[in-house]
C-alpha atoms as a PDB file:
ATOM      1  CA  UNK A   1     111.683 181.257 -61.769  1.00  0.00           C
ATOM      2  CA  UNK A   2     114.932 180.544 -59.743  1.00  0.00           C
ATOM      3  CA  UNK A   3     115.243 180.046 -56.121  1.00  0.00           C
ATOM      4  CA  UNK A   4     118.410 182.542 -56.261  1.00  0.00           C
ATOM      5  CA  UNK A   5     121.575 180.894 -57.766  1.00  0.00           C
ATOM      6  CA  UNK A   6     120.244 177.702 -58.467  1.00  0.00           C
ATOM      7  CA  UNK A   7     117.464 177.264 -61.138  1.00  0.00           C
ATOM      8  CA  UNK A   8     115.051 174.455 -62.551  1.00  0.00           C
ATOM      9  CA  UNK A   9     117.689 172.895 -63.871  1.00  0.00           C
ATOM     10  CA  UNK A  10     119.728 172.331 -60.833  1.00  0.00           C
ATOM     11  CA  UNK A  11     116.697 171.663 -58.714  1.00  0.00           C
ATOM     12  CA  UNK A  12     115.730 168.819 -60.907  1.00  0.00           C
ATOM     13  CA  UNK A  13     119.152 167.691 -61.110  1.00  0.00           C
ATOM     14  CA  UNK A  14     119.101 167.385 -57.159  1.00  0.00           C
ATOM     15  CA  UNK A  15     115.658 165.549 -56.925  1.00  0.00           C
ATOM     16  CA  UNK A  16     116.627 163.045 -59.358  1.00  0.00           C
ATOM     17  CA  UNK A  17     119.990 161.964 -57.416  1.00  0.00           C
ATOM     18  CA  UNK A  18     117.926 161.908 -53.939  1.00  0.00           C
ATOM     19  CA  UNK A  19     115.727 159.400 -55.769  1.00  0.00           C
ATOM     20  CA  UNK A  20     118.094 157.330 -57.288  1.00  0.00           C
ATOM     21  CA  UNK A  21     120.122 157.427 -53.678  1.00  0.00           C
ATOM     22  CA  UNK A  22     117.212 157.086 -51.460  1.00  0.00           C
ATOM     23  CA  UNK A  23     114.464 155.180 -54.189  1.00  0.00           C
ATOM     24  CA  UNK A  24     111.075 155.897 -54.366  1.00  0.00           C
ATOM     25  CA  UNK A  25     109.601 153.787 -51.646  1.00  0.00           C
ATOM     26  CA  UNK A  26     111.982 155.919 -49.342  1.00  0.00           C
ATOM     27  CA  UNK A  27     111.088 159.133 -49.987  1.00  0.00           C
ATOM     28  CA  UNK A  28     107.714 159.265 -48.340  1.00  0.00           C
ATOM     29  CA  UNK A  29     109.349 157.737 -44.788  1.00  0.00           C
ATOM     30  CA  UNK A  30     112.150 160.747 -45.162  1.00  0.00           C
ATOM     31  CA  UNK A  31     109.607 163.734 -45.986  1.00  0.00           C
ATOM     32  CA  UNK A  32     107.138 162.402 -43.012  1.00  0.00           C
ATOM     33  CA  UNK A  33     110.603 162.019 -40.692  1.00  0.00           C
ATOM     34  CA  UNK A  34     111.750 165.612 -42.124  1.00  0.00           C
ATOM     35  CA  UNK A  35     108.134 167.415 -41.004  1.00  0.00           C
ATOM     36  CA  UNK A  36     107.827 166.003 -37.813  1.00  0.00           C
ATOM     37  CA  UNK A  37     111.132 167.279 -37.035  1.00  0.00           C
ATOM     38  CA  UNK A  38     110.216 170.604 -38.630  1.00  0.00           C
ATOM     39  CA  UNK A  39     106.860 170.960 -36.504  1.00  0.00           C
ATOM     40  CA  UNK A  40     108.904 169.920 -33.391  1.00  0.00           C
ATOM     41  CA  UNK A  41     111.292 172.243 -33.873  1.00  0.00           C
ATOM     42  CA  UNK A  42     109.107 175.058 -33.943  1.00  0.00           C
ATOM     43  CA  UNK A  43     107.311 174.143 -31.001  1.00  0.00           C
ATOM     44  CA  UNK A  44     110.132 174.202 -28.924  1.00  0.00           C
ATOM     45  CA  UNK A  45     110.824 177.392 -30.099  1.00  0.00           C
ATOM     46  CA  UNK A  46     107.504 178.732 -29.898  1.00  0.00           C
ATOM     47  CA  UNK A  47     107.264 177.318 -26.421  1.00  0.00           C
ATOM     48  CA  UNK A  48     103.667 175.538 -27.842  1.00  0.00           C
ATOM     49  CA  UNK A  49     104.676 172.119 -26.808  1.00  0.00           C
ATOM     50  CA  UNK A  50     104.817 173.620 -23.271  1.00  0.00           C
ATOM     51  CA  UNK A  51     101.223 175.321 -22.910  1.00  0.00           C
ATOM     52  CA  UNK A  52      99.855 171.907 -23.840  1.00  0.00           C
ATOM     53  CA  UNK A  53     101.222 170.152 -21.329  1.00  0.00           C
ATOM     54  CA  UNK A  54     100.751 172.858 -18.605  1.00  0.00           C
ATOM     55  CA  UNK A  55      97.153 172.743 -19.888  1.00  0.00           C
ATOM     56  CA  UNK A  56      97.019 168.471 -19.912  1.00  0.00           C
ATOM     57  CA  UNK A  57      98.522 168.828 -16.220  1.00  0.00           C
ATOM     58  CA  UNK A  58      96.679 171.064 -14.879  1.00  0.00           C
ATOM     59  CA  UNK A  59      93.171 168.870 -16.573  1.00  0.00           C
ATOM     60  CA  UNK A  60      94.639 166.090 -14.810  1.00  0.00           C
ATOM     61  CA  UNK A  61      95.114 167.267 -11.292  1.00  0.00           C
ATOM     62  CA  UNK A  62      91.720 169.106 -11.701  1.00  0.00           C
ATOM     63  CA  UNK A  63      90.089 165.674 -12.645  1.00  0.00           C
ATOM     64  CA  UNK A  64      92.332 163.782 -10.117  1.00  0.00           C
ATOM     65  CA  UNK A  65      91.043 166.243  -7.339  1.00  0.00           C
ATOM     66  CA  UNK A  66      87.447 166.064  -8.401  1.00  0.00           C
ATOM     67  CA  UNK A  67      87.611 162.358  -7.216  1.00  0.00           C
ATOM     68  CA  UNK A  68      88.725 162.534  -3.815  1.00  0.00           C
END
Protein backbone atom coordinates (compact mmCIF):
# COMPACT_ATOMS: atom_id res chain seq x y z
CA UNK A 1 0.00 0.00 0.00
CA UNK A 2 1.92 3.22 -1.04
CA UNK A 3 0.52 6.56 -1.63
CA UNK A 4 2.79 6.69 -4.97
CA UNK A 5 6.54 7.30 -4.24
CA UNK A 6 6.39 7.45 -0.71
CA UNK A 7 5.41 4.32 1.36
CA UNK A 8 4.60 3.31 5.11
CA UNK A 9 7.80 3.83 5.90
CA UNK A 10 8.17 7.38 4.90
CA UNK A 11 4.70 8.24 6.04
CA UNK A 12 5.51 7.15 9.50
CA UNK A 13 8.75 8.74 9.34
CA UNK A 14 6.84 12.14 8.63
CA UNK A 15 4.17 11.73 11.45
CA UNK A 16 6.67 11.05 13.97
CA UNK A 17 8.81 14.40 13.24
CA UNK A 18 5.37 16.53 13.14
CA UNK A 19 4.89 15.13 16.65
CA UNK A 20 8.06 15.59 18.05
CA UNK A 21 8.01 19.35 16.31
CA UNK A 22 4.52 20.21 17.09
CA UNK A 23 3.89 17.62 20.48
CA UNK A 24 0.95 15.89 21.10
CA UNK A 25 -1.20 18.42 22.82
CA UNK A 26 -0.72 20.42 19.46
CA UNK A 27 -1.81 18.28 17.06
CA UNK A 28 -5.51 18.31 17.73
CA UNK A 29 -5.54 22.50 17.61
CA UNK A 30 -3.58 22.09 14.00
CA UNK A 31 -5.94 19.25 12.43
CA UNK A 32 -9.22 21.31 13.75
CA UNK A 33 -7.32 24.73 12.26
CA UNK A 34 -6.37 22.57 8.99
CA UNK A 35 -10.35 21.40 8.38
CA UNK A 36 -11.88 24.50 8.94
CA UNK A 37 -9.70 25.93 6.41
CA UNK A 38 -10.37 22.94 4.16
CA UNK A 39 -14.33 23.28 4.50
CA UNK A 40 -13.89 27.08 3.90
CA UNK A 41 -12.09 26.69 1.09
CA UNK A 42 -14.48 24.68 -0.64
CA UNK A 43 -17.25 26.81 0.07
CA UNK A 44 -15.88 29.61 -1.53
CA UNK A 45 -15.35 27.64 -4.34
CA UNK A 46 -18.54 26.01 -4.41
CA UNK A 47 -20.16 29.37 -3.94
CA UNK A 48 -22.17 27.50 -0.69
CA UNK A 49 -21.13 30.09 1.75
CA UNK A 50 -23.03 32.51 -0.55
CA UNK A 51 -26.60 30.76 -0.89
CA UNK A 52 -26.63 30.79 2.90
CA UNK A 53 -26.34 34.11 3.35
CA UNK A 54 -28.60 35.14 0.39
CA UNK A 55 -31.02 32.73 2.11
CA UNK A 56 -30.27 34.33 6.00
CA UNK A 57 -30.85 37.85 4.19
CA UNK A 58 -33.52 37.39 2.50
CA UNK A 59 -35.24 35.48 6.16
CA UNK A 60 -34.30 38.61 7.68
CA UNK A 61 -35.84 41.27 5.55
CA UNK A 62 -38.89 38.90 5.22
CA UNK A 63 -39.14 38.83 9.12
CA UNK A 64 -38.08 42.54 9.37
CA UNK A 65 -41.02 43.40 6.91
CA UNK A 66 -43.52 41.20 8.63
CA UNK A 67 -43.22 43.71 11.60
CA UNK A 68 -43.96 46.91 10.17
Amino acid sequence: MGFGPIGLPQILIILLIVLLIFGAKRLPEIGSSLGKGIRSFKSSVTGEEDAKQSTVQNETTDASNDNK
